[in-house]
C-alpha atoms as a PDB file:
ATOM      1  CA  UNK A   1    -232.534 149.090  86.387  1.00  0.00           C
ATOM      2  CA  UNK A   2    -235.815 149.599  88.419  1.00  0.00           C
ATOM      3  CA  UNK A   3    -239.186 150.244  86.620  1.00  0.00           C
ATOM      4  CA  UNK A   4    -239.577 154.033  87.903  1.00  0.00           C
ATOM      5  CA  UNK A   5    -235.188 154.791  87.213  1.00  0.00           C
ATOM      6  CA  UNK A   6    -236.060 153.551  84.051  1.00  0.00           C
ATOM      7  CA  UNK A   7    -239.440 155.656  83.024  1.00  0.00           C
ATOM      8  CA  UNK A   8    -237.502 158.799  84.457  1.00  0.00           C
ATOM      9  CA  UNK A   9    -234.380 158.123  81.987  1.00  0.00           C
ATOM     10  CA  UNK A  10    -236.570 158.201  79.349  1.00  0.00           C
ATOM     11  CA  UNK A  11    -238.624 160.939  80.288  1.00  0.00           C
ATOM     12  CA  UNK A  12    -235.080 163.000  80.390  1.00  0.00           C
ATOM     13  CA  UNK A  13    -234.167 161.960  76.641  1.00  0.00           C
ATOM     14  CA  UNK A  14    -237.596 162.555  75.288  1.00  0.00           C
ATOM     15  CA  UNK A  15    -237.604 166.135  76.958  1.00  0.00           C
ATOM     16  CA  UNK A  16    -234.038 166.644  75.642  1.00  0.00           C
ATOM     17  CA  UNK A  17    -235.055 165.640  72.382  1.00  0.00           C
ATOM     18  CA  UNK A  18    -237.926 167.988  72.198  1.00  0.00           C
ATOM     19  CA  UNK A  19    -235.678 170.750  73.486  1.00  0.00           C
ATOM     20  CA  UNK A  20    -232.629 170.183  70.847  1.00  0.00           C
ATOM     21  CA  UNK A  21    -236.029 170.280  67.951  1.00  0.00           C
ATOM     22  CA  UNK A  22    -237.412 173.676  69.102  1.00  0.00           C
ATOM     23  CA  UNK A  23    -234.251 175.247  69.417  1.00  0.00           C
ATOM     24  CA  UNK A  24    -232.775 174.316  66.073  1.00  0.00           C
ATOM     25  CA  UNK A  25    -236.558 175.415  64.716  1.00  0.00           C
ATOM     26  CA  UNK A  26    -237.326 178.548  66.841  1.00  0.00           C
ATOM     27  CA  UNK A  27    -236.197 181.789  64.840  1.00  0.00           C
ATOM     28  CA  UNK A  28    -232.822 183.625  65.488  1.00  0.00           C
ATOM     29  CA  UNK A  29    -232.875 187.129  66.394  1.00  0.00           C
ATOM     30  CA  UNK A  30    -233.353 189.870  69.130  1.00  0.00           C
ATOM     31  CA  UNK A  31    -236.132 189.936  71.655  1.00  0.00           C
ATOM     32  CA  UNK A  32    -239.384 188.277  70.549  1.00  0.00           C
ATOM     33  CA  UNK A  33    -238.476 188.730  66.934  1.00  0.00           C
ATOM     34  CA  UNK A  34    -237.839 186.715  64.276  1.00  0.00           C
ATOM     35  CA  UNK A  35    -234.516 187.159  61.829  1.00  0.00           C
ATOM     36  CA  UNK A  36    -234.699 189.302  58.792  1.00  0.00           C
ATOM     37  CA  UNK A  37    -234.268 186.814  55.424  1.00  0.00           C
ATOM     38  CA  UNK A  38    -230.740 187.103  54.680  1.00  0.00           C
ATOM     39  CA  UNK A  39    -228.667 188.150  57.639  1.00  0.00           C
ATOM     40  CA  UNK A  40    -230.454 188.300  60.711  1.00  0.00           C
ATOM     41  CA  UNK A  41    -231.845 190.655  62.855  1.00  0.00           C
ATOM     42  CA  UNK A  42    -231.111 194.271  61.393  1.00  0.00           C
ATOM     43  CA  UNK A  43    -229.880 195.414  64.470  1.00  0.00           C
ATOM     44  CA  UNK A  44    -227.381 198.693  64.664  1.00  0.00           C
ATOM     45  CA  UNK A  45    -224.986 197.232  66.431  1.00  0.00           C
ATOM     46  CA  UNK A  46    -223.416 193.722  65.056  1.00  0.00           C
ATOM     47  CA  UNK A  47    -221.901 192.781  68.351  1.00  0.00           C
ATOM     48  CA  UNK A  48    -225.079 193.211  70.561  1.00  0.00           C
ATOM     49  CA  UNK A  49    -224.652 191.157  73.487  1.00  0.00           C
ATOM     50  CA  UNK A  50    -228.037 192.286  75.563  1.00  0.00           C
ATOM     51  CA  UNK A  51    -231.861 193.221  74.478  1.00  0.00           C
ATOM     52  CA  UNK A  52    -230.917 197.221  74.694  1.00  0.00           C
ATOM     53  CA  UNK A  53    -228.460 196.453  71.381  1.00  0.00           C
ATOM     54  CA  UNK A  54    -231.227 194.214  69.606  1.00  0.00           C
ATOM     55  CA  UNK A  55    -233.007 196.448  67.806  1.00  0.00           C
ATOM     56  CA  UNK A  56    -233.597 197.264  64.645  1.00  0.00           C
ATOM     57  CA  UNK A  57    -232.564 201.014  63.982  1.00  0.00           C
ATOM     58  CA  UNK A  58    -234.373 203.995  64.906  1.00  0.00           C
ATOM     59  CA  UNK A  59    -235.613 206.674  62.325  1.00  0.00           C
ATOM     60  CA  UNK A  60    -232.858 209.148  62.033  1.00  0.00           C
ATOM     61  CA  UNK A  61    -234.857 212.107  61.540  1.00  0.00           C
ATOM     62  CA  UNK A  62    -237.043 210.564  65.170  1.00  0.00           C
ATOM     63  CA  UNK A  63    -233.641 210.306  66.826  1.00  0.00           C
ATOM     64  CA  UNK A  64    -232.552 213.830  65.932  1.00  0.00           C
ATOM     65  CA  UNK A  65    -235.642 215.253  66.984  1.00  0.00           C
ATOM     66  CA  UNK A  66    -235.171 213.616  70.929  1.00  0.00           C
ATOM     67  CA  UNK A  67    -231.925 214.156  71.059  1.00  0.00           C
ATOM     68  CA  UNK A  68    -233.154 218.303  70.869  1.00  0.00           C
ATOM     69  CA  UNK A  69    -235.646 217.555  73.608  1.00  0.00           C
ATOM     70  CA  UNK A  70    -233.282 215.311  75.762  1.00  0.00           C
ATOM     71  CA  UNK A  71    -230.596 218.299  75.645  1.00  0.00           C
ATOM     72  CA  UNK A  72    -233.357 220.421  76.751  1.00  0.00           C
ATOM     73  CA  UNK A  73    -235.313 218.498  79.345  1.00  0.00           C
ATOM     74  CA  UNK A  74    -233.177 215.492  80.346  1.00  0.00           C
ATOM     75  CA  UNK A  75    -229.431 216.262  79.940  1.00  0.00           C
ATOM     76  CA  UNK A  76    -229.032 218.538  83.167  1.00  0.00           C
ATOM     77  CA  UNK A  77    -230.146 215.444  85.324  1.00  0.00           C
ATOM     78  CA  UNK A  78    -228.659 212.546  82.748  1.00  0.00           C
ATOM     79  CA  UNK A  79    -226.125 213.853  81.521  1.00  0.00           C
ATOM     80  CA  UNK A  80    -224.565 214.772  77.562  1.00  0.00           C
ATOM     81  CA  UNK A  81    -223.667 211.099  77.293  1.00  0.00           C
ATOM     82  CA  UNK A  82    -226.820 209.745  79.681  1.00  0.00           C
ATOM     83  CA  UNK A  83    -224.227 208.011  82.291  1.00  0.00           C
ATOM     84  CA  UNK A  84    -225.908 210.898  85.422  1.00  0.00           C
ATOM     85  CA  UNK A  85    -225.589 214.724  85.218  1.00  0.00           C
ATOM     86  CA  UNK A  86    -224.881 217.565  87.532  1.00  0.00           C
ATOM     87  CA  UNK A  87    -228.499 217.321  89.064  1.00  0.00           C
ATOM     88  CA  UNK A  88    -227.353 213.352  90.329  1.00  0.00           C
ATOM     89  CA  UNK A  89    -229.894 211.733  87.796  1.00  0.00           C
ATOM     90  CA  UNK A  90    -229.365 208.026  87.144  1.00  0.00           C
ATOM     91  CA  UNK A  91    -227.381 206.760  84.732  1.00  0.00           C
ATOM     92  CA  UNK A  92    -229.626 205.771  81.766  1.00  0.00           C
ATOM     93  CA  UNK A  93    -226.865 203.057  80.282  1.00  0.00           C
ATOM     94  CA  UNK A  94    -227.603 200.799  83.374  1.00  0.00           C
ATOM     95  CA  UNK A  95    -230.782 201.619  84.190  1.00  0.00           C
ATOM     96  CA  UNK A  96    -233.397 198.235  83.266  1.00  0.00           C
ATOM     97  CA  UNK A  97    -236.159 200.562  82.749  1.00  0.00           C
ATOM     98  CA  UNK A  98    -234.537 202.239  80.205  1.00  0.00           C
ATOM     99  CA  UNK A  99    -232.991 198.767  78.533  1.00  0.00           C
ATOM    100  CA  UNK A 100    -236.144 196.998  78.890  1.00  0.00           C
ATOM    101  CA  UNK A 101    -238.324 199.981  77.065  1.00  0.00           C
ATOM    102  CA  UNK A 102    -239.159 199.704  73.360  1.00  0.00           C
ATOM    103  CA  UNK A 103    -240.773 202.810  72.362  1.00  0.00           C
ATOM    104  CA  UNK A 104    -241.101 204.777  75.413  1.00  0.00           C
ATOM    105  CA  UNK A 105    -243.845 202.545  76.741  1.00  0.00           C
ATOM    106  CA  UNK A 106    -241.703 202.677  79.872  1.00  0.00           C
ATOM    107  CA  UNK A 107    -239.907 205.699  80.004  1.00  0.00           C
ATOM    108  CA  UNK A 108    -242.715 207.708  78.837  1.00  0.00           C
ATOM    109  CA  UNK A 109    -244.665 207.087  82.548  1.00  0.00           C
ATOM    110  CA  UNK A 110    -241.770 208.406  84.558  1.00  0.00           C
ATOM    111  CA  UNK A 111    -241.650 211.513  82.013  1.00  0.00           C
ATOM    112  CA  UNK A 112    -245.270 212.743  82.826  1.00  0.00           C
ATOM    113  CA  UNK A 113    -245.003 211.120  86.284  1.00  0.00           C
ATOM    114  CA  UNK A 114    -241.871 212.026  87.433  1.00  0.00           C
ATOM    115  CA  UNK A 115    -240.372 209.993  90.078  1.00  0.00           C
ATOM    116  CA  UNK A 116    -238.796 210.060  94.053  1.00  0.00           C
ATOM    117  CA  UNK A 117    -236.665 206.836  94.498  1.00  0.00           C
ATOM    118  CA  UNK A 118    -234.414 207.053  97.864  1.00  0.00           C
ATOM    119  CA  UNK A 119    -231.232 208.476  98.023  1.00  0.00           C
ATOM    120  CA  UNK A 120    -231.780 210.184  94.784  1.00  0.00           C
ATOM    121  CA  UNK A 121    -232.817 213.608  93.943  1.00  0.00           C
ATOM    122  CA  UNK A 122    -237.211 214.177  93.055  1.00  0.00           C
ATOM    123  CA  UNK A 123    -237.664 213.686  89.566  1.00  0.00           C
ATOM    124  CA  UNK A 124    -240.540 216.344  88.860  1.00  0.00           C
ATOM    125  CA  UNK A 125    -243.461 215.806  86.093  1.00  0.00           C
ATOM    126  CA  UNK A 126    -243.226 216.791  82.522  1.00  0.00           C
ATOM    127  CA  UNK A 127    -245.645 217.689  80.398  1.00  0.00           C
ATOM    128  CA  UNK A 128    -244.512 215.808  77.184  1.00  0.00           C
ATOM    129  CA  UNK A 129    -246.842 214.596  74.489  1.00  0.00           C
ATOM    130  CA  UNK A 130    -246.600 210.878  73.757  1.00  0.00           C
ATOM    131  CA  UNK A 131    -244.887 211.523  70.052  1.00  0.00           C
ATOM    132  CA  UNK A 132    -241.997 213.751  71.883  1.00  0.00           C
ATOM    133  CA  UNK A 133    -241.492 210.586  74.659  1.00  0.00           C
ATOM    134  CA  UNK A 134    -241.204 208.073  71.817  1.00  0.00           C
ATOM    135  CA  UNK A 135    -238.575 210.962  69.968  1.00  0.00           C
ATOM    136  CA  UNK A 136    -236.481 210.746  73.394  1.00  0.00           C
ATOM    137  CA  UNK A 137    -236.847 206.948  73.714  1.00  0.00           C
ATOM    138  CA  UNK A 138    -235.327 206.581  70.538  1.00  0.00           C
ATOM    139  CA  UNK A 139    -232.583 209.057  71.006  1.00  0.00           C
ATOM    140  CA  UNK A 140    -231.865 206.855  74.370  1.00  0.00           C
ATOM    141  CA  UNK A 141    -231.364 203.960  72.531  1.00  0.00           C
ATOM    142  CA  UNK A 142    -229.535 204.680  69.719  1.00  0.00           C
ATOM    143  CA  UNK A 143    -227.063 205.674  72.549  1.00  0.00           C
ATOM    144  CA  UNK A 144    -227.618 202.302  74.147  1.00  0.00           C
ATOM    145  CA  UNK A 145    -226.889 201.159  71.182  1.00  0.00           C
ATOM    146  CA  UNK A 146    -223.137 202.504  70.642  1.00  0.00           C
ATOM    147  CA  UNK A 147    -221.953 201.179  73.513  1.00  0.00           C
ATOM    148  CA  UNK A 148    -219.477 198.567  74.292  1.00  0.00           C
ATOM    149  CA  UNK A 149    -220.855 196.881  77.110  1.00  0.00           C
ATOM    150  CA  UNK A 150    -223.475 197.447  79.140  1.00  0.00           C
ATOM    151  CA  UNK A 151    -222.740 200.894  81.341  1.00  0.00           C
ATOM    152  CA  UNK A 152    -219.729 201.386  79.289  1.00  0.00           C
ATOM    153  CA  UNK A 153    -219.561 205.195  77.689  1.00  0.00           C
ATOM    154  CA  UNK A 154    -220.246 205.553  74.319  1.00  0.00           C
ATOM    155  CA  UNK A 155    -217.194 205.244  71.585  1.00  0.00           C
ATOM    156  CA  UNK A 156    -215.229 208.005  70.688  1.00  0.00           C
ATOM    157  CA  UNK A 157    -211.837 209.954  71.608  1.00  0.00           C
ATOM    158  CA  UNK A 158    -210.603 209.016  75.113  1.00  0.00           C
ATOM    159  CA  UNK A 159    -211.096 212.088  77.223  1.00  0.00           C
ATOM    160  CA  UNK A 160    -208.331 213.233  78.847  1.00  0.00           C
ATOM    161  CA  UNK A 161    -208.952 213.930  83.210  1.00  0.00           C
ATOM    162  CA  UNK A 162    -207.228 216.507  84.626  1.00  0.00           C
ATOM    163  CA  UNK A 163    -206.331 215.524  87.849  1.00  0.00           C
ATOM    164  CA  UNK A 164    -203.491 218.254  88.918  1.00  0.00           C
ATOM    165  CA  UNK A 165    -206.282 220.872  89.507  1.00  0.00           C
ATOM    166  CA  UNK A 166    -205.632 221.174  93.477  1.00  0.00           C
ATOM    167  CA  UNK A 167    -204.195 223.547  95.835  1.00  0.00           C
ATOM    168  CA  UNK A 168    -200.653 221.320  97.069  1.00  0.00           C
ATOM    169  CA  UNK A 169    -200.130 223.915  99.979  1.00  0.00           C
ATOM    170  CA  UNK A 170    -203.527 222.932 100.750  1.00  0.00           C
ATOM    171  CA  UNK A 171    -203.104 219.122 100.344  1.00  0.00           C
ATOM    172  CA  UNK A 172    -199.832 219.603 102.953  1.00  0.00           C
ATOM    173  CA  UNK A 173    -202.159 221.047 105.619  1.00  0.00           C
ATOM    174  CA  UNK A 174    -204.916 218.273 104.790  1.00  0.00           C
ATOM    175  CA  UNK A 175    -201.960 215.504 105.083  1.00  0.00           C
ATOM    176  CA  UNK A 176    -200.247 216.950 108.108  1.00  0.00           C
ATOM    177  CA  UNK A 177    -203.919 216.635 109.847  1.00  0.00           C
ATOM    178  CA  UNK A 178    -205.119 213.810 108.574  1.00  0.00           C
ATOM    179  CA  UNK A 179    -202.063 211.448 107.394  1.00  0.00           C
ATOM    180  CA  UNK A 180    -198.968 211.909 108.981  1.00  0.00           C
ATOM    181  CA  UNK A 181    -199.814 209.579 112.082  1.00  0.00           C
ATOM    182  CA  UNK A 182    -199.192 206.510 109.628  1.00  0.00           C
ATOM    183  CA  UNK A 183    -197.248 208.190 106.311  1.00  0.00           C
ATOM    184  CA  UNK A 184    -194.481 210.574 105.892  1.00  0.00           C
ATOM    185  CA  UNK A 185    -193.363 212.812 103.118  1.00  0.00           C
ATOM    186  CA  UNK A 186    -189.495 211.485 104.278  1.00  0.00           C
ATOM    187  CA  UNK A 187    -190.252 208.192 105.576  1.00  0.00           C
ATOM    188  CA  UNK A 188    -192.702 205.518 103.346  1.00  0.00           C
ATOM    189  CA  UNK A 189    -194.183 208.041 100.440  1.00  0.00           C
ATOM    190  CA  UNK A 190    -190.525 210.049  99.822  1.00  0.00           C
ATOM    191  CA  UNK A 191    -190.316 210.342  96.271  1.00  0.00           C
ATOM    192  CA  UNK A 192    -193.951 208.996  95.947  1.00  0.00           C
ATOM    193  CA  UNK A 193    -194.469 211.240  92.795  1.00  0.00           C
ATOM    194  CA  UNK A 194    -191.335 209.935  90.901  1.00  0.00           C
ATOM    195  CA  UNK A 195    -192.481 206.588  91.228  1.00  0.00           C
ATOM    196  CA  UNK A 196    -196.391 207.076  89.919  1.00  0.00           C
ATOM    197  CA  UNK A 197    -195.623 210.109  87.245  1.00  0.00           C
ATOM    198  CA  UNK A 198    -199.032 209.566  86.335  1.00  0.00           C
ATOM    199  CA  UNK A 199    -201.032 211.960  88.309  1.00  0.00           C
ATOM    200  CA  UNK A 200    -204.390 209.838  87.825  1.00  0.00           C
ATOM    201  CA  UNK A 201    -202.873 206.596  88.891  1.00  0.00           C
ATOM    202  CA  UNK A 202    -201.136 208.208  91.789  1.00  0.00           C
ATOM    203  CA  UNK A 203    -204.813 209.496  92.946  1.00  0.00           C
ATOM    204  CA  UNK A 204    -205.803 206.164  92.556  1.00  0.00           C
ATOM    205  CA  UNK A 205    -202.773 204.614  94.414  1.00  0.00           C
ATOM    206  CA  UNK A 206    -203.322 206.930  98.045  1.00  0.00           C
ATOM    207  CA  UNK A 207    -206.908 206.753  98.122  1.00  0.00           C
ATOM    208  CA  UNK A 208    -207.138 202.965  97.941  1.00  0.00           C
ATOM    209  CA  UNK A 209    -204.083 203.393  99.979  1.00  0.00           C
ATOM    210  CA  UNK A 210    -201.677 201.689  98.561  1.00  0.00           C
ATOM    211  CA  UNK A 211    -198.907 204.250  97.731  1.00  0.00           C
ATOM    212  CA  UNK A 212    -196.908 203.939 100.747  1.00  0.00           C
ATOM    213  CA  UNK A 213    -193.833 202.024 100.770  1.00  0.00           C
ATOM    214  CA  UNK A 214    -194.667 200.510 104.276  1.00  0.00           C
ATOM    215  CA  UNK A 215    -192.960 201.684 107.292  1.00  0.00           C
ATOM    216  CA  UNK A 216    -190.063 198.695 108.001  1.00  0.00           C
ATOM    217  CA  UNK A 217    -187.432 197.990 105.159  1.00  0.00           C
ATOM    218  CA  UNK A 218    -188.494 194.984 102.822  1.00  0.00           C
ATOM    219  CA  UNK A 219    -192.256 195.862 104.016  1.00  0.00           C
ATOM    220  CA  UNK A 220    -194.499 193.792 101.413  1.00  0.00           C
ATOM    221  CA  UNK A 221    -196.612 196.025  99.162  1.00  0.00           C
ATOM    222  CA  UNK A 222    -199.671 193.960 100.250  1.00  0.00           C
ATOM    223  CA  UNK A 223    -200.969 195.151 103.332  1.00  0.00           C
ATOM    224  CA  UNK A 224    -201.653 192.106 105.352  1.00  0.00           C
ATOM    225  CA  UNK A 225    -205.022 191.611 108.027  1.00  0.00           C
ATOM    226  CA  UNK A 226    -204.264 190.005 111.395  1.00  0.00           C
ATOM    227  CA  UNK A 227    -205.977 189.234 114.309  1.00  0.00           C
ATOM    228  CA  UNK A 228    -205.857 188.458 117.767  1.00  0.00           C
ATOM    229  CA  UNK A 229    -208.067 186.106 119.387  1.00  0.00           C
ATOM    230  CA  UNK A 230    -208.590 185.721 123.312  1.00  0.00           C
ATOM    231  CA  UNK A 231    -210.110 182.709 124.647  1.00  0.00           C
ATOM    232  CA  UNK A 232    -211.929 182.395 127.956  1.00  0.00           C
ATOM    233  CA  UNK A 233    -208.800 181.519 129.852  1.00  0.00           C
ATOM    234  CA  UNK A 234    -207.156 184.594 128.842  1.00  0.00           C
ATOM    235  CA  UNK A 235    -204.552 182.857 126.327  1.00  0.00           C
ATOM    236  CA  UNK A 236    -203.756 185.120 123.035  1.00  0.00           C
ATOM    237  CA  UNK A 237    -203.546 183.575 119.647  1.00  0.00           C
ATOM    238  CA  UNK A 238    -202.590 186.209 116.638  1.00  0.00           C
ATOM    239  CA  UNK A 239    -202.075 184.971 113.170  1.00  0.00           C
ATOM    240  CA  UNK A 240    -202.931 186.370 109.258  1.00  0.00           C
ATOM    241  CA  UNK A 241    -207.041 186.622 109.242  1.00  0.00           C
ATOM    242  CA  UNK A 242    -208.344 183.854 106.870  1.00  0.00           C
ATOM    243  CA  UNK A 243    -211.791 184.419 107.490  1.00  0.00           C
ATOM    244  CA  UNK A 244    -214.094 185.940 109.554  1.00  0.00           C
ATOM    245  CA  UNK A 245    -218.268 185.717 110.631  1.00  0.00           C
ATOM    246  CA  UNK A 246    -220.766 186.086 113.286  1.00  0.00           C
ATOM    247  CA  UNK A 247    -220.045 182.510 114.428  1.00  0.00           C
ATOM    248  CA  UNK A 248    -216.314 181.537 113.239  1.00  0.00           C
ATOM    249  CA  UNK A 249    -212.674 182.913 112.744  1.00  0.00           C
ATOM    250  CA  UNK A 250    -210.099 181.535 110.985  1.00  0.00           C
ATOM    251  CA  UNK A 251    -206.116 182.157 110.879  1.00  0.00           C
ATOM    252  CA  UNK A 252    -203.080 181.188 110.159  1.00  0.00           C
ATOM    253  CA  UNK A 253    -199.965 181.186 112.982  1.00  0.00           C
ATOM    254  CA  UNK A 254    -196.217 182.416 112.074  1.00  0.00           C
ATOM    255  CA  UNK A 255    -195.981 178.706 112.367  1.00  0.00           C
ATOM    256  CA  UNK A 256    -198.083 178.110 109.614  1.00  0.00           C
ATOM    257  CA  UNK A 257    -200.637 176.678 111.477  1.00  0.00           C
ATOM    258  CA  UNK A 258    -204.196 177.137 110.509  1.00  0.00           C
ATOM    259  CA  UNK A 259    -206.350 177.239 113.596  1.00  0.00           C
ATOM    260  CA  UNK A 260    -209.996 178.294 113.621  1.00  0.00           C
ATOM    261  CA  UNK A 261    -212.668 179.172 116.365  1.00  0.00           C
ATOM    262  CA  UNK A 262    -216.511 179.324 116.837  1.00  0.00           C
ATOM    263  CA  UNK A 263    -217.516 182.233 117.523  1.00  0.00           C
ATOM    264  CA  UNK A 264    -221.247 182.797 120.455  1.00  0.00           C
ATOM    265  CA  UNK A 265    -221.452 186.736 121.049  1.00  0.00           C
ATOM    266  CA  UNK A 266    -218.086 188.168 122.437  1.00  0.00           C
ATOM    267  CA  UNK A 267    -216.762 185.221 123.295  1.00  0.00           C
ATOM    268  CA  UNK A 268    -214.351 184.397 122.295  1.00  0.00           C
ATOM    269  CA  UNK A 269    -212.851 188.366 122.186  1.00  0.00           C
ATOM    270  CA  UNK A 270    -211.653 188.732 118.387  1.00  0.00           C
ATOM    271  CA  UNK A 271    -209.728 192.214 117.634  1.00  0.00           C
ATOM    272  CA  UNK A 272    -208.642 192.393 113.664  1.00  0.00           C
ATOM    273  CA  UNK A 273    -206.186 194.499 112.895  1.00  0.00           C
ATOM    274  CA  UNK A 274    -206.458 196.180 109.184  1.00  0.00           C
ATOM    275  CA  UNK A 275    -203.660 198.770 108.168  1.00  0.00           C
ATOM    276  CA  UNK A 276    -206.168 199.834 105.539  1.00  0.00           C
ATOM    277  CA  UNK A 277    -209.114 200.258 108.183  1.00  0.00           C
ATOM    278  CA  UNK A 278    -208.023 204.273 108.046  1.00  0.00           C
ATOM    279  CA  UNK A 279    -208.289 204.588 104.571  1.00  0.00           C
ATOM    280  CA  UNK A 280    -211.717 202.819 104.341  1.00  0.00           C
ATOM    281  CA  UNK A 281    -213.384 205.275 106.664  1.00  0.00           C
ATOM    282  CA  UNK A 282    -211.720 208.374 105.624  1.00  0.00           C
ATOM    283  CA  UNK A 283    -213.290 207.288 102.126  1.00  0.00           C
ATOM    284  CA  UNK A 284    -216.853 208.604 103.771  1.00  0.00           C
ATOM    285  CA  UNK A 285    -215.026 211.920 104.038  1.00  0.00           C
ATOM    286  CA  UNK A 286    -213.374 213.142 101.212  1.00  0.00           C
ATOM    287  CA  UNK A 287    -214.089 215.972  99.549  1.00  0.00           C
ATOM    288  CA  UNK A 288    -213.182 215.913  95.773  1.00  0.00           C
ATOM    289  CA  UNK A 289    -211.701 219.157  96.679  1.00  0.00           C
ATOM    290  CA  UNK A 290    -209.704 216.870  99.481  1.00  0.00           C
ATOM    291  CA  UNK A 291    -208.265 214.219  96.957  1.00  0.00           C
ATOM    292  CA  UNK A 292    -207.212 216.712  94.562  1.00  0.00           C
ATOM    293  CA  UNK A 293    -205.737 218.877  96.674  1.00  0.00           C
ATOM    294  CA  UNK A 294    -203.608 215.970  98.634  1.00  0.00           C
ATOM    295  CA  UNK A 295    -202.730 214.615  94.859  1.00  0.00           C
ATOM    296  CA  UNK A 296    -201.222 217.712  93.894  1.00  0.00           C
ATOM    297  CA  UNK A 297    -199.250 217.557  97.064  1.00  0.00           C
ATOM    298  CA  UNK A 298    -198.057 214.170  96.434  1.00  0.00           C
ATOM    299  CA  UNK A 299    -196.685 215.135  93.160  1.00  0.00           C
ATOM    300  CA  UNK A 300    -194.331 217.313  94.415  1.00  0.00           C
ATOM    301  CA  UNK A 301    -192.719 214.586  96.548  1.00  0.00           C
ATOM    302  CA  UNK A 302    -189.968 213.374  93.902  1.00  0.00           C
END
């Protein structure tokens, strides 16, 4: 063993050393606090598994007090249960400002300040005094602090979505115009509401687009990429798309061949073939007026 391998081994075990000392030493608990004598941190939520959860519990009369303001100033942009409103506001359960503050030392700023961030709708000023933003801080986290995981809803009763609230006359036109150049009512989705009784899985199932049966008997479920790739010389080569960049393709031949390709600009021409391709860019043009009427038209088809 050299002279320098063997000053840099034991460097590591003298820093590992150290390291195993201060951790069994340093104090257990939330952020930057120490454990309470007895039990730990006196946290409201015993199964806290980020800083939002570790903390110890707000006053309850504080809480009750911002929840008031936060139904009157916040909730139309938030939301009742602060995952985004009818306004578009951000949801507060995954927002790091909000998980990050402590006593509104954060969220108390974009209060009086308001806020524009791109793509979202102007958050105007408002005038709150600094005891009323540390009242809705603590309201906002003793919300954080109910949940399951982080941007998870609160606990409670499983709510119930009612899905069957379109027009199926309406979602025939809308499939007629729209779908019937790859699926038909008779053809791969006959009896597509038998199959998926459940209304909300069957919305699921055509908008990912994977309700159809596929057009050939024995058609796999799994829609399957290809692609074509012509060389120089003019010679095709299709096969199952393994993988795809700016500078290489990769597939597999009905031989079972892998064969692969660089790729410089268009050459050489690569044309992938995606039966979902559709379905991804109709996804930019749904209405939710769209989907539900074309789901209550798909339940009729039993």
């Amino acid at each position: 063993m050299t002279l320098t391998f063997r000053r840099a081994a034991i460097a590591c075990l003298l820093v590992g050393g150290i390291a195993a000392a201060v951790a069994a030493q340093a104090p257990q608990g939330g952020r930057g606090g120490a454990a309470a004598q007895g039990g730990g941190r006196q946290g409201g939520n015993p199964q806290a598994t980020f800083p939002a959860q570790q903390r110890p519990p707000g006053d309850p009369a504080l809480i009750q007090r911002g929840q008031g303001l936060y139904g009157v100033q916040c909730r139309a942009c938030h939301g009742v249960d602060l995952r985004g409103g009818d306004i578009g506001g951000p949801n507060l359960l995954r927002s790091q400002l909000a998980l990050n503050d402590l006593e509104g030392e954060l969220i108390g700023p974009v209060i009086t300040g308001g806020r524009q961030t791109p793509g979202m709708p102007a958050m105007p000023p408002i005038q709150m005094p600094p005891d009323d933003v540390k009242a809705v801080a603590a309201y906002i986290h003793s919300v954080q602090a109910t949940m399951r995981g982080q941007g998870s809803p609160p606990p409670g009763a499983a709510v119930e979505l009612k899905v069957l609230v379109g027009d199926a006359a309406a979602g025939q036109a809308y499939f007629k115009t729209n779908c019937s150049s790859c699926h038909s009512p008779t053809g791969d989705l006959a009896g597509i509401g038998g199959r998926t009784p459940d209304p909300t899985n069957l919305q699921n199932l055509w908008v990912g687009g994977g309700a159809g049966r596929g057009r050939a008997a024995g058609a796999s479920p799994r829609r399957q990429v290809t692609v074509t790739v012509t060389l120089a010389n003019g010679q095709k080569i299709d096969g199952k798309l393994d993988r795809i960049d700016d500078f290489l393709v990769i597939l597999t031949t009905a031989d079972g061949s892998q064969r692969s390709f660089s790729r410089t600009g268009e050459v050489p021409i690569v044309e992938v073939h995606d039966p979902l391709d559709g379905h991804r860019r109709m996804l930019a043009t749904y209405t939710d007026r769209d989907i539900h009427n074309v789901t209550a038209y798909l339940v009729t088809l039993k």
